[in-house]
N, C-alpha and C. Protein backbone atom coordinates (compact mmCIF):
# COMPACT_ATOMS: atom_id res chain seq x y z
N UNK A 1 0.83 -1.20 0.00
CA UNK A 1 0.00 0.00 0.00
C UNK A 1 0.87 1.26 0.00
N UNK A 2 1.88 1.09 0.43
CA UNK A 2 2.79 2.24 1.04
C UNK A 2 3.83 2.58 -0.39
N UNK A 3 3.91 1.64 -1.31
CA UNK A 3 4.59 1.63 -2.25
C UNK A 3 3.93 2.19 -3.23
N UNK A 4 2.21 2.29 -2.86
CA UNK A 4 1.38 2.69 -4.33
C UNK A 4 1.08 3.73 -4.20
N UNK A 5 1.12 4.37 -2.57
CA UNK A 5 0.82 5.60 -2.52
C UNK A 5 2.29 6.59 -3.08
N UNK A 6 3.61 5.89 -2.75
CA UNK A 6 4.73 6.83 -3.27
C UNK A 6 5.23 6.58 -4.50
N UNK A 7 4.39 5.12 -5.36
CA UNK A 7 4.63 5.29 -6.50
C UNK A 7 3.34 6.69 -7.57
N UNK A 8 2.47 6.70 -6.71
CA UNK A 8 1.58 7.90 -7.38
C UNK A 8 2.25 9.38 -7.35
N UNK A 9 2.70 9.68 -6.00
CA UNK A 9 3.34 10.58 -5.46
C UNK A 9 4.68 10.92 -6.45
N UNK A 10 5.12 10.13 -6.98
CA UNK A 10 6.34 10.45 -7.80
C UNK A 10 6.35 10.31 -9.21
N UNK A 11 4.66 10.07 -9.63
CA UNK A 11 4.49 9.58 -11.20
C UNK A 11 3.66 11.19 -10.82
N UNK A 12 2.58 11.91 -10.37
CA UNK A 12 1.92 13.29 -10.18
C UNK A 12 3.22 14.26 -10.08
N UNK A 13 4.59 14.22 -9.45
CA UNK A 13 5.34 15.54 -9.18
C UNK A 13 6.02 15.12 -10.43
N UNK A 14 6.79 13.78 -11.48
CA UNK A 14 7.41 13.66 -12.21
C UNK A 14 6.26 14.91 -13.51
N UNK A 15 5.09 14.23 -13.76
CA UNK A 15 4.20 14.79 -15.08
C UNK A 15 3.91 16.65 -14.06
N UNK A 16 3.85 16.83 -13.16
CA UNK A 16 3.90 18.41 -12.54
C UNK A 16 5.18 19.09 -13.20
N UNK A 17 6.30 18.42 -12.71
CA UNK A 17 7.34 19.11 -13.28
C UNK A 17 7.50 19.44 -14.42
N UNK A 18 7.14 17.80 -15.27
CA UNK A 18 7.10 17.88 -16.83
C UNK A 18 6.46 19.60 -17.46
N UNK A 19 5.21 19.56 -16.58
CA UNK A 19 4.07 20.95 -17.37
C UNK A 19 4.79 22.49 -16.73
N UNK A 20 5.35 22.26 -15.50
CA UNK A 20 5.95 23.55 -14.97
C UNK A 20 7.36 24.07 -15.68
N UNK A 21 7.94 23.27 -16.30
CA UNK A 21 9.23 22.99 -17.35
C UNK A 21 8.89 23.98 -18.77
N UNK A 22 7.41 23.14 -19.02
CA UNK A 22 6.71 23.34 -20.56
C UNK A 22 6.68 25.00 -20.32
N UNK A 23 5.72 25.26 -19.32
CA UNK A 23 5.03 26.69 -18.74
C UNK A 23 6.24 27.95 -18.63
N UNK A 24 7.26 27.43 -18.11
CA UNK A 24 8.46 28.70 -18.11
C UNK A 24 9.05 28.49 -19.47
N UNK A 25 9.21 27.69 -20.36
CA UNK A 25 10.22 28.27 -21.39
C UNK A 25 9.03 28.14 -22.07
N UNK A 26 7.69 28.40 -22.21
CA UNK A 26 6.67 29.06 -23.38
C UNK A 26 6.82 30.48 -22.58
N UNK A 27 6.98 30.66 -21.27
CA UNK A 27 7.24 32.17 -20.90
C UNK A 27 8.14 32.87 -21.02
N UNK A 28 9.56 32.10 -21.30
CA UNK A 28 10.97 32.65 -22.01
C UNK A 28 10.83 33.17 -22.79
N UNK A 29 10.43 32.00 -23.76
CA UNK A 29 10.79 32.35 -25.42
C UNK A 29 9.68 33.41 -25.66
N UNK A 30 8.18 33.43 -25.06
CA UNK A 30 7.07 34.83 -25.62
C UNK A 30 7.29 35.76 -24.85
N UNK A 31 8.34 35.92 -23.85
CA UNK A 31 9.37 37.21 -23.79
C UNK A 31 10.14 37.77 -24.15
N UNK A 32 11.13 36.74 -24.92
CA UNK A 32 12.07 37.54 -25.64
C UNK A 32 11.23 37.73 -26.99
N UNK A 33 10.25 37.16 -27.62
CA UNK A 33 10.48 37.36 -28.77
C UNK A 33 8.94 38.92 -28.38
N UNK A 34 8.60 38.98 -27.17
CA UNK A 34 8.20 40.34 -26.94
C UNK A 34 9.41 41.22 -27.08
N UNK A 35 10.27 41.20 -26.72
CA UNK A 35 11.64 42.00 -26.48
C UNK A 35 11.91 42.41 -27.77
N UNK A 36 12.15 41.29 -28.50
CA UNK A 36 12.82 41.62 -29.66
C UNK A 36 12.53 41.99 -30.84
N UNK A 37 10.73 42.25 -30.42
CA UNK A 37 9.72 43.20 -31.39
C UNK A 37 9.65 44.26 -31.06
N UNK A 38 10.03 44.94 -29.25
CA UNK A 38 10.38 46.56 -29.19
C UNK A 38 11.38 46.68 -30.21
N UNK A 39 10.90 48.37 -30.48
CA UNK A 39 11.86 49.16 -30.97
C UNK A 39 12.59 49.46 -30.33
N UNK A 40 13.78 49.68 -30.61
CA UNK A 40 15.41 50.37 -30.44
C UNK A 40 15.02 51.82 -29.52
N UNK A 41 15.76 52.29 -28.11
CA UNK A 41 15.18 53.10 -27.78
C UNK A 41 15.69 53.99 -28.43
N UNK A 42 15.45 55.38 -28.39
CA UNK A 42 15.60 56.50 -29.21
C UNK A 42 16.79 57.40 -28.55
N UNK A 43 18.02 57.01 -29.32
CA UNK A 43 19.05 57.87 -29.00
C UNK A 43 19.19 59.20 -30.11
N UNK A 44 19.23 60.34 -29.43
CA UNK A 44 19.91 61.71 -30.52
C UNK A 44 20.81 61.34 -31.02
N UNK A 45 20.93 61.84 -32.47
CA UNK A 45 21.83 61.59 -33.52
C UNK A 45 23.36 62.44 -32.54
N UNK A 46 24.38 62.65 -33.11
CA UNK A 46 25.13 62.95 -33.33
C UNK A 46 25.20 64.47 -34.47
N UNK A 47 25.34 65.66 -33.87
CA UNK A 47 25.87 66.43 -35.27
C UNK A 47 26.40 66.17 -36.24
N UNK A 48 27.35 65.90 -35.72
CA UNK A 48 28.45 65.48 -36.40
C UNK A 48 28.26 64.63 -37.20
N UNK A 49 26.90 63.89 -37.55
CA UNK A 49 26.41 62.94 -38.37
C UNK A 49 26.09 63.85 -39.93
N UNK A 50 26.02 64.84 -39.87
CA UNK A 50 25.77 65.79 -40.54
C UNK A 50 26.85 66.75 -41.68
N UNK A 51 26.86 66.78 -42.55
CA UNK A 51 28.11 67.37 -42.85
C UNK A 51 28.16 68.82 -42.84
N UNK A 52 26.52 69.25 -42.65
CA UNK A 52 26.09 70.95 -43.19
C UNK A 52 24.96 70.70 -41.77
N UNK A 53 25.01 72.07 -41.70
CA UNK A 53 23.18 72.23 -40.92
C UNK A 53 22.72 72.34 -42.18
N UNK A 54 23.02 72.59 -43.05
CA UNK A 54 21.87 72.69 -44.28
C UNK A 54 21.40 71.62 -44.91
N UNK A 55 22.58 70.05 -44.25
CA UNK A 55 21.78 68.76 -44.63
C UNK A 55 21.40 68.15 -43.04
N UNK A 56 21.13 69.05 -42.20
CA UNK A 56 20.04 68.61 -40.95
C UNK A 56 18.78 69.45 -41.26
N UNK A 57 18.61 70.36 -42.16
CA UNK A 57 17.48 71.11 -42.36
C UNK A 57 16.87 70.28 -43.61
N UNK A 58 18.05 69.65 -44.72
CA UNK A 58 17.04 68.56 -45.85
C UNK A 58 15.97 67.15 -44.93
N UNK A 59 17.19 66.72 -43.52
CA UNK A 59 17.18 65.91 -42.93
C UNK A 59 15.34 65.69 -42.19
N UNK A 60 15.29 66.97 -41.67
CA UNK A 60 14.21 67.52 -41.10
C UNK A 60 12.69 67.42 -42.07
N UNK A 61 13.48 67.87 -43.45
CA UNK A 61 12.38 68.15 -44.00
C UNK A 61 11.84 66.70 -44.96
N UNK A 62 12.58 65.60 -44.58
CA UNK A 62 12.57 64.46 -44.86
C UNK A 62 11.16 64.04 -43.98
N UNK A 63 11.73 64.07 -42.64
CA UNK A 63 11.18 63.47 -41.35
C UNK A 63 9.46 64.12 -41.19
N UNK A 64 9.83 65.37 -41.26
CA UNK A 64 8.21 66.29 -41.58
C UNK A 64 8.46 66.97 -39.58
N UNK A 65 9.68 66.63 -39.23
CA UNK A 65 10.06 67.11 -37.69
C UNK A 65 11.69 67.76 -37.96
N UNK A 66 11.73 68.20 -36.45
CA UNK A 66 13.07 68.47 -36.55
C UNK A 66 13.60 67.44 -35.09
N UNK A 67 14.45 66.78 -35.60
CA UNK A 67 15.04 66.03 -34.69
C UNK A 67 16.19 66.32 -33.73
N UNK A 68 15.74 65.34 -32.47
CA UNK A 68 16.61 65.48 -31.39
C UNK A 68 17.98 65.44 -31.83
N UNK A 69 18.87 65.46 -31.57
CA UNK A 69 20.53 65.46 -31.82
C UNK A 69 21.06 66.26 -30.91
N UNK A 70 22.32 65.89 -30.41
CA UNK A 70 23.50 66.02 -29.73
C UNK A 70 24.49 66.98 -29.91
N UNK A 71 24.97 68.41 -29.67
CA UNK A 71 26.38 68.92 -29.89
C UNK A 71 27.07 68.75 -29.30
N UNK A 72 26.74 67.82 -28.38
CA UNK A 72 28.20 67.07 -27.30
C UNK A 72 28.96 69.08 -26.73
N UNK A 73 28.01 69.71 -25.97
CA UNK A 73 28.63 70.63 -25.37
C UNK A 73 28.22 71.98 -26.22
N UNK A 74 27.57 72.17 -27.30
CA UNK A 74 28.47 73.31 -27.99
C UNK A 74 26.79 74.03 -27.58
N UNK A 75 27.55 75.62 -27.82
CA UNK A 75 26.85 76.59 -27.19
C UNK A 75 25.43 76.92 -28.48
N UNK A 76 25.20 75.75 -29.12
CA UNK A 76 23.80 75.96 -30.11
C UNK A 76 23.29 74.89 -30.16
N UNK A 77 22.15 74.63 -30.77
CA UNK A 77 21.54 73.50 -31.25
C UNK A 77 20.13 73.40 -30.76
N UNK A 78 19.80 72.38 -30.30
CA UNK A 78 18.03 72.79 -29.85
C UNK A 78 17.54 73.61 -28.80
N UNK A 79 18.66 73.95 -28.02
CA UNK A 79 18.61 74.76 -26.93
C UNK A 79 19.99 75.39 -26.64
N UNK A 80 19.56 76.57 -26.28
CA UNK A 80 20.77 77.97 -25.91
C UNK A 80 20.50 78.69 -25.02
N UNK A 81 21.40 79.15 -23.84
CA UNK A 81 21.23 80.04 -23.00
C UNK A 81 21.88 81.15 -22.95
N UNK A 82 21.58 82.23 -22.98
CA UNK A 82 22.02 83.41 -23.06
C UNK A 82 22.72 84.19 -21.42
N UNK A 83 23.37 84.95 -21.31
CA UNK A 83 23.81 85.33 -20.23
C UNK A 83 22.28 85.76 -19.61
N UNK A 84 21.19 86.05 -20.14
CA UNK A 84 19.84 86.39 -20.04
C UNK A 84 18.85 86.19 -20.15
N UNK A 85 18.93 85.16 -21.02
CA UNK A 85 18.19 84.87 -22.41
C UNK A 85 18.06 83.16 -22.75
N UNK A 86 17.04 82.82 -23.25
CA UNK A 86 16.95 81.30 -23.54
C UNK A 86 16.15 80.93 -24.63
N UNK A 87 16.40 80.22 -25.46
CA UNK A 87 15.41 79.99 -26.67
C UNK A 87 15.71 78.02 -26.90
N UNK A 88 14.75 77.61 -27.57
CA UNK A 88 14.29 76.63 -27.42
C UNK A 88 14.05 76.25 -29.03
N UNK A 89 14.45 75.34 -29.79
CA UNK A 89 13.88 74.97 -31.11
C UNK A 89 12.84 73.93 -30.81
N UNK A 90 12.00 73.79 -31.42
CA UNK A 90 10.67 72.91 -30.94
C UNK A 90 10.45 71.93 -32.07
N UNK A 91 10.22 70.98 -31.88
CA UNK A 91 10.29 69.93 -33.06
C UNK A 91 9.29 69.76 -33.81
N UNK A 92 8.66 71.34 -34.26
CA UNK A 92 7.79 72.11 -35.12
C UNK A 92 8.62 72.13 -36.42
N UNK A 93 9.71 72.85 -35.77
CA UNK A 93 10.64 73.82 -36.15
C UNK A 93 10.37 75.39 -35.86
N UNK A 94 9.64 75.84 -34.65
CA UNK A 94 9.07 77.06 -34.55
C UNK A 94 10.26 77.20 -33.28
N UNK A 95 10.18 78.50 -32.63
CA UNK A 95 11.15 78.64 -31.57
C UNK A 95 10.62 79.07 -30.18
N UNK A 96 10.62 79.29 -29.27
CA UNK A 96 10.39 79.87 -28.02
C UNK A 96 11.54 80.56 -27.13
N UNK A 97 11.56 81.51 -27.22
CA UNK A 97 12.74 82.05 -26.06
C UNK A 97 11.84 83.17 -24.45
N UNK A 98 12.51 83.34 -24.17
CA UNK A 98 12.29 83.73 -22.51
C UNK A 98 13.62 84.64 -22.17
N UNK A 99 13.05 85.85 -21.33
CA UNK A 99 13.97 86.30 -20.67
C UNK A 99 14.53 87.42 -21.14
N UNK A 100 15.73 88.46 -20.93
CA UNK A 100 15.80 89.84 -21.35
C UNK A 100 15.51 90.23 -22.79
N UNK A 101 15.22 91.19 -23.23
CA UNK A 101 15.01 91.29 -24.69
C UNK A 101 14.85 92.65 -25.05
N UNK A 102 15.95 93.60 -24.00
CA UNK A 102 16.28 94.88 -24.64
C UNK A 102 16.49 95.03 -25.78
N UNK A 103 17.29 94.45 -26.91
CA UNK A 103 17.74 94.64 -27.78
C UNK A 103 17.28 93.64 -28.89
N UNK A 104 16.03 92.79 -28.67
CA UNK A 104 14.83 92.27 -29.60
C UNK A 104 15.33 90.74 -29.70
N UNK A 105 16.42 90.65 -28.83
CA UNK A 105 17.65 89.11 -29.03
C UNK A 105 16.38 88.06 -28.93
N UNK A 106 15.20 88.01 -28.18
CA UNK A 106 14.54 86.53 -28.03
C UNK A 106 13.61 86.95 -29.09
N UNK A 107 13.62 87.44 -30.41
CA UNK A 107 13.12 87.38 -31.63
C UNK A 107 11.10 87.43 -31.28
N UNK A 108 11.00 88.84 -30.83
CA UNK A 108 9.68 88.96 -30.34
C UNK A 108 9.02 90.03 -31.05
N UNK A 109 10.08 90.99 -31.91
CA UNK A 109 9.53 92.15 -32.55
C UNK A 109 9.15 93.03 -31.78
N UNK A 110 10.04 93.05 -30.66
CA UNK A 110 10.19 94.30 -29.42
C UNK A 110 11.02 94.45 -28.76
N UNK A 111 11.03 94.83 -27.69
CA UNK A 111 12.27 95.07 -26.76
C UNK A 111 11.26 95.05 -24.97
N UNK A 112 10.53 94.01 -25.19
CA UNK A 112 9.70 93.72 -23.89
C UNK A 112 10.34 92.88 -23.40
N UNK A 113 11.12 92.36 -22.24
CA UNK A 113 11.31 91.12 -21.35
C UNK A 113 9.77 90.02 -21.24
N UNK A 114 10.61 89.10 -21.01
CA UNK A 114 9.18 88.16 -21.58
C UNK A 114 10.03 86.63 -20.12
N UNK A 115 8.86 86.55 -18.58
CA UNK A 115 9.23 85.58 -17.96
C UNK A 115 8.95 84.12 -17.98
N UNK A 116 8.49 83.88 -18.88
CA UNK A 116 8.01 82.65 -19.90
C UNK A 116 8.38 82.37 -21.02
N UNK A 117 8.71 80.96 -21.72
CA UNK A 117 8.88 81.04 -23.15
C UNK A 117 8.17 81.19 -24.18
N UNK A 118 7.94 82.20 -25.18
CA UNK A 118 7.20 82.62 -25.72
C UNK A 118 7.65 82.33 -27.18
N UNK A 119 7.18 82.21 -28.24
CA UNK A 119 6.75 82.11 -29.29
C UNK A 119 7.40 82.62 -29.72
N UNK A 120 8.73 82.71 -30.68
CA UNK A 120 9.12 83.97 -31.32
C UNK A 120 8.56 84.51 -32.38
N UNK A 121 7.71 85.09 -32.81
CA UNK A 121 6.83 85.52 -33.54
C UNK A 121 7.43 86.79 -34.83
N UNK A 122 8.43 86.87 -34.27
CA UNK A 122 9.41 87.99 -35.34
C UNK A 122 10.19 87.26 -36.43
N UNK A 123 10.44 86.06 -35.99
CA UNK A 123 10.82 85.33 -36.85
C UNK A 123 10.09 84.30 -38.08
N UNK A 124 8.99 84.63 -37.90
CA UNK A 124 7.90 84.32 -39.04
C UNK A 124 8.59 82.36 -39.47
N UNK A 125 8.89 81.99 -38.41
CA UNK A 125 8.77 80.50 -38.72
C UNK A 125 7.61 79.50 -38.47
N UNK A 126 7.08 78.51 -39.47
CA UNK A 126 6.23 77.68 -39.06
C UNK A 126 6.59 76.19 -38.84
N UNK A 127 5.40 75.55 -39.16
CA UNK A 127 6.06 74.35 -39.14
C UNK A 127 6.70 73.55 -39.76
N UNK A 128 7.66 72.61 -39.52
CA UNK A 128 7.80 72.02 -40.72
C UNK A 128 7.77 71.17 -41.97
N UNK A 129 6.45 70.81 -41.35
CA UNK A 129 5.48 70.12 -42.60
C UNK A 129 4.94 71.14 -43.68
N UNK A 130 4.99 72.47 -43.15
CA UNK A 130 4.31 73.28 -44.13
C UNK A 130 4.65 74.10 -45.55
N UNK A 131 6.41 73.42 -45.33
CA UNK A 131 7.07 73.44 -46.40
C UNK A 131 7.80 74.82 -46.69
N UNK A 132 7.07 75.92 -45.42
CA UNK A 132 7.46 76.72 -45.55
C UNK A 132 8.81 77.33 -44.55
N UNK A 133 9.65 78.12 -43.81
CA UNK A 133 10.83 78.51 -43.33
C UNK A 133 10.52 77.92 -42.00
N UNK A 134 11.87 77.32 -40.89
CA UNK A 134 11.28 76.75 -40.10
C UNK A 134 12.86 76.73 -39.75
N UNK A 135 13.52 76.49 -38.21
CA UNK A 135 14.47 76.32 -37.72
C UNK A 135 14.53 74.96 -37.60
N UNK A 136 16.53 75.03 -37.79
CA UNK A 136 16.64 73.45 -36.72
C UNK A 136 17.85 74.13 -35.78
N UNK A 137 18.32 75.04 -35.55
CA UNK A 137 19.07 75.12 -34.63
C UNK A 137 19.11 76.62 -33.98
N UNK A 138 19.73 77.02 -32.96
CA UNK A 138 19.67 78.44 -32.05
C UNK A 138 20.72 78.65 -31.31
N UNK A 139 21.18 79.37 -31.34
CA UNK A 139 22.30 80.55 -30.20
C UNK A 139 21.85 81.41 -29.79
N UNK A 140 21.46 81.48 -28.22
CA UNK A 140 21.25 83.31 -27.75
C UNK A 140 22.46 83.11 -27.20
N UNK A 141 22.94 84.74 -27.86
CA UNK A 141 24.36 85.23 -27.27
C UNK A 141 23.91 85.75 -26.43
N UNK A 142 24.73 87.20 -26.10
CA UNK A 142 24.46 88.33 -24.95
C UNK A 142 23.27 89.45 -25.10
N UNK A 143 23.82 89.55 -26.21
CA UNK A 143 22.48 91.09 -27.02
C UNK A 143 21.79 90.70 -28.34
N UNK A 144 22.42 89.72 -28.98
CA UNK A 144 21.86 88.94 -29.77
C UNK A 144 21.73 87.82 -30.27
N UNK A 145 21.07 87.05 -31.03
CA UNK A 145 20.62 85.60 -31.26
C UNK A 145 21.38 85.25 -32.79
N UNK A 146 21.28 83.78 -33.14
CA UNK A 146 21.25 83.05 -34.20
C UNK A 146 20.68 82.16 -34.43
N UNK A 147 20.01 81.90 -35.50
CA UNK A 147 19.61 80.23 -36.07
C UNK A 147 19.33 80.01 -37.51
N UNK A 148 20.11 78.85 -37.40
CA UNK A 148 20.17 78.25 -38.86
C UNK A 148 18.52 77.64 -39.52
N UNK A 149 18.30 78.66 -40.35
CA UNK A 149 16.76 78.13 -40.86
C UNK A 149 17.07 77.84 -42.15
N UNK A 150 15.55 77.47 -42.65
CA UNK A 150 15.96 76.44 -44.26
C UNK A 150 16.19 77.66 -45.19
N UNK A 151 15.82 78.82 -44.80
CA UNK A 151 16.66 79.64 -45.72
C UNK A 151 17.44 80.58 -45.64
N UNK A 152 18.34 80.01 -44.28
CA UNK A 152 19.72 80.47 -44.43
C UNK A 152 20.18 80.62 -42.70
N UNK A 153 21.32 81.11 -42.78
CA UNK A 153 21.78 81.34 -41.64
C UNK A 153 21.42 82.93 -41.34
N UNK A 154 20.78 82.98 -39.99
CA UNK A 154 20.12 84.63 -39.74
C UNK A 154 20.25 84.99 -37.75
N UNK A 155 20.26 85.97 -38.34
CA UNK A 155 20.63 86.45 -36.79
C UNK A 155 19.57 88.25 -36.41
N UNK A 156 19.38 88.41 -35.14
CA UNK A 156 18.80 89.24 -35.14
C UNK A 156 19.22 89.56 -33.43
N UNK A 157 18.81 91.04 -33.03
CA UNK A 157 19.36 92.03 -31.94
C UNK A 157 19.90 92.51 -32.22
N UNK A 158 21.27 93.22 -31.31
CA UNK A 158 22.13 94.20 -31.21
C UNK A 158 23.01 94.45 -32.58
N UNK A 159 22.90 94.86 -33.62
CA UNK A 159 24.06 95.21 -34.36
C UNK A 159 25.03 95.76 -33.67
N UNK A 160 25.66 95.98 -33.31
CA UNK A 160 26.84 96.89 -32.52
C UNK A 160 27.54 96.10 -33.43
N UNK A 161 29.04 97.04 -33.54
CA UNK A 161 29.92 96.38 -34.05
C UNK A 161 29.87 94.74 -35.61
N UNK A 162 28.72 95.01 -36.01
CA UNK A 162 28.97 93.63 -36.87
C UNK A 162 28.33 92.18 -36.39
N UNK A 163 27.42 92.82 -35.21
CA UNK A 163 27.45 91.44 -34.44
C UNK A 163 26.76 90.23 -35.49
N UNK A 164 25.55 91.35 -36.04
CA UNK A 164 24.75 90.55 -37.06
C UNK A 164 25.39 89.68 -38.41
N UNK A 165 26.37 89.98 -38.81
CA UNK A 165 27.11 89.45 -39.90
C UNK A 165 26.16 89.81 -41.25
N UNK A 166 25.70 91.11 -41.30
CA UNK A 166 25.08 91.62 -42.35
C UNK A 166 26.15 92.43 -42.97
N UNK A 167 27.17 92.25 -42.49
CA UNK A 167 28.07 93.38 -43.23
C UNK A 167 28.21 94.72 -42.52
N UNK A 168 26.72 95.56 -41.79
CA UNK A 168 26.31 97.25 -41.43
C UNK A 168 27.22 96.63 -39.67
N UNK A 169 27.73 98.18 -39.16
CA UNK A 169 28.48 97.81 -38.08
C UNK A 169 27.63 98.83 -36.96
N UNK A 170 26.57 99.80 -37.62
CA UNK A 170 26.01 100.41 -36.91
C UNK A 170 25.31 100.18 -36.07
N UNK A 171 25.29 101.00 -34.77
CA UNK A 171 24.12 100.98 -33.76
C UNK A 171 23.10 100.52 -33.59
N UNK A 172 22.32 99.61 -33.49
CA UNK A 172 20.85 99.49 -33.86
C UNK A 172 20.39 98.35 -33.37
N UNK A 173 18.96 98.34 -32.84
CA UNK A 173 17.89 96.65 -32.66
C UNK A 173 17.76 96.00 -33.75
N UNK A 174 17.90 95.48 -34.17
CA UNK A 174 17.14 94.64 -35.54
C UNK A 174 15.99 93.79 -34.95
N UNK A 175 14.93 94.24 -35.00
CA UNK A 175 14.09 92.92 -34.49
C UNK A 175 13.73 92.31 -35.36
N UNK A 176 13.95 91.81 -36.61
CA UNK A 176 13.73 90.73 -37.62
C UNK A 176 14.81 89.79 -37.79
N UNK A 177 15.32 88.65 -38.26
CA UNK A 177 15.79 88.47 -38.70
C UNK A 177 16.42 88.96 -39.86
N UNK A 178 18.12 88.89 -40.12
CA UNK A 178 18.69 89.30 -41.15
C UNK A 178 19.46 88.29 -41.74
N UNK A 179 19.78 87.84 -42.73
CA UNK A 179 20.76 87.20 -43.63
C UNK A 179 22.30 87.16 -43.24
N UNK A 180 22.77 85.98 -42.98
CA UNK A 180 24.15 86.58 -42.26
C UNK A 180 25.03 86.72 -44.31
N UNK A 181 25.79 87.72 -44.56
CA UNK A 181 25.89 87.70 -45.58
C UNK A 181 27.53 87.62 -45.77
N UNK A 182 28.20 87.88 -44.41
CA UNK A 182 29.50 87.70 -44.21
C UNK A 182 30.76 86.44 -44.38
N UNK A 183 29.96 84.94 -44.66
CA UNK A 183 30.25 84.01 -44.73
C UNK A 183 31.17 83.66 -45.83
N UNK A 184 31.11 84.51 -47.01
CA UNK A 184 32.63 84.50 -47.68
C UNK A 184 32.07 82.90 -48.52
N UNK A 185 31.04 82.78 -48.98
CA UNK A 185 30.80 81.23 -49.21
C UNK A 185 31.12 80.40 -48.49
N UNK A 186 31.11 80.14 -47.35
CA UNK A 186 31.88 79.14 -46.41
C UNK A 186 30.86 77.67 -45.89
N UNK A 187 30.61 77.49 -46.11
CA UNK A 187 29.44 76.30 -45.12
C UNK A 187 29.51 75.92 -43.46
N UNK A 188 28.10 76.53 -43.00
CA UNK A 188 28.10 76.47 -41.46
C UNK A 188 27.74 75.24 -41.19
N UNK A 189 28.73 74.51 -40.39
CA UNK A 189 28.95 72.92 -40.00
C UNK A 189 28.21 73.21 -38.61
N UNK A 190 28.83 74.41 -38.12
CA UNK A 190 28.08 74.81 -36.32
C UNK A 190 28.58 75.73 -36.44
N UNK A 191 28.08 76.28 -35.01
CA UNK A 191 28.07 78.26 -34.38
C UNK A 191 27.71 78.03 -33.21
N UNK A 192 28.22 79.25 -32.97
CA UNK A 192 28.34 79.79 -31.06
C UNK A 192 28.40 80.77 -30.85
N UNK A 193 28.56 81.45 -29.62
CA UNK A 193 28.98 82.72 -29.63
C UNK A 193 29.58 82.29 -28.21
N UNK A 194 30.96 83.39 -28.59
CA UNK A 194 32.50 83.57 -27.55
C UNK A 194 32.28 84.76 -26.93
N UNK A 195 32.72 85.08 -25.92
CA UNK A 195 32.72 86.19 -25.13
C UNK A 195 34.11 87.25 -25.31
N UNK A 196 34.66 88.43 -25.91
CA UNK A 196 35.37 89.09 -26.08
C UNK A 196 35.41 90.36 -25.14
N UNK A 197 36.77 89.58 -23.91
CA UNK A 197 36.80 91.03 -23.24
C UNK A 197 36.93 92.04 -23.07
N UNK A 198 36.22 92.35 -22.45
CA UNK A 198 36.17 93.89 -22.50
C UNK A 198 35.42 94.45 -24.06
N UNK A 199 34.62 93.27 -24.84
CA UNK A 199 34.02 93.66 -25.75
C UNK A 199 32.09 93.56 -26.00
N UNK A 200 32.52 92.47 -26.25
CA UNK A 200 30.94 91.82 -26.02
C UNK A 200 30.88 90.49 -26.80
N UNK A 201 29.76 89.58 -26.89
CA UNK A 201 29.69 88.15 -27.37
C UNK A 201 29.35 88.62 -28.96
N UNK A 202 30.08 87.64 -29.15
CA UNK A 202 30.07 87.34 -30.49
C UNK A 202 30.02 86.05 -31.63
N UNK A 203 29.25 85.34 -32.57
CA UNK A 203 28.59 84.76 -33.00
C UNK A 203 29.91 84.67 -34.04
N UNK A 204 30.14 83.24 -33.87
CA UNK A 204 31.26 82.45 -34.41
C UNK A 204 30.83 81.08 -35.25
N UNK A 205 31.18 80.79 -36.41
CA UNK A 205 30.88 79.35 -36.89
C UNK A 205 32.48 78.63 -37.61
């Protein structure tokens, strides 16, 4: 009797094990092959993947966005801070900046301080599905801004000295965007702006 009860006992845990065996590797394998139907998580490109901002602006206009990416440090790209000042590229391609704007630098078509990020609305960019002008990148310097849009490299605030790269060295707000026209044909790979003492910041590529 004692033999039939531990021969049952070991023929029920032998066929238990058998199905608890079956049960974890049908739960292995329809995990990984859950796994290995996620997508790849989403790392920023690299600039430097780029040979032009003007083929991250074809890049963009591929995508119907403007994409995340990396300057590994540099003082432009989807976001810039100004000694004052902050602007934001939005993956519209429209912009938002915040913060001093004596001299029209957060592209507002005034000289109002603004404690929120606001819309830059002077810069007449939309989106960029709409085929029409639209940023992928930004620098707020000190008194004035930059960003590379699909039609062209432009800057707006303080002229003093040339800051704008329009060529004019005179005095003045610009609150529009202007054409940087100083580039000598050169192709802007990147830009920044450096601090010159005892001078003021200045917008470098």
């Amino acid at each position: 009797m004692k033999q039939n009860v531990l021969r049952n006992i070991i023929f029920i845990c032998f066929y238990n094990f058998r199905y608890f065996l079956a049960i974890i590797s049908l739960f292995i394998i329809t995990g990984f092959n859950q796994l290995y139907d996620l997508n790849d998580p989403s790392i920023p490109l690299e600039i430097s993947t780029f040979n032009s901002m003007q083929d991250l602006v074809n890049y963009a206009s591929k995508l119907g966005y403007v994409p995340a990416y990396s300057t590994n440090g540099g003082e432009y790209g989807l976001i810039s801070m100004g000694d004052q000042t902050g602007c934001v590229v939005m993956r519209s391609g429209k912009i938002k900046c915040w913060g001093s704007n004596g001299n029209g630098q957060i592209g507002m078509g005034d000289t109002t301080n603004r404690e929120t990020p606001t819309l830059a609305s002077a810069l007449s960019l939309s989106d960029v599905t709409s085929g029409n002008d639209f940023s992928v990148s930004i620098s707020a310097a000190g008194l004035h801004s930059c960003g590379f849009f699909k039609t062209g490299f432009k800057c707006w605030g303080d002229q003093t000295s040339g800051k704008l790269g329009n060529g004019i060295t005179t005095a003045a707000n610009i609150l529009s965007p202007v054409l940087v026209t100083t580039l000598g044909g050169k192709t802007v790979k990147k830009f920044g702006s450096i601090w010159i003492p005892g001078s003021f910041m200045k917008t470098v590529f």
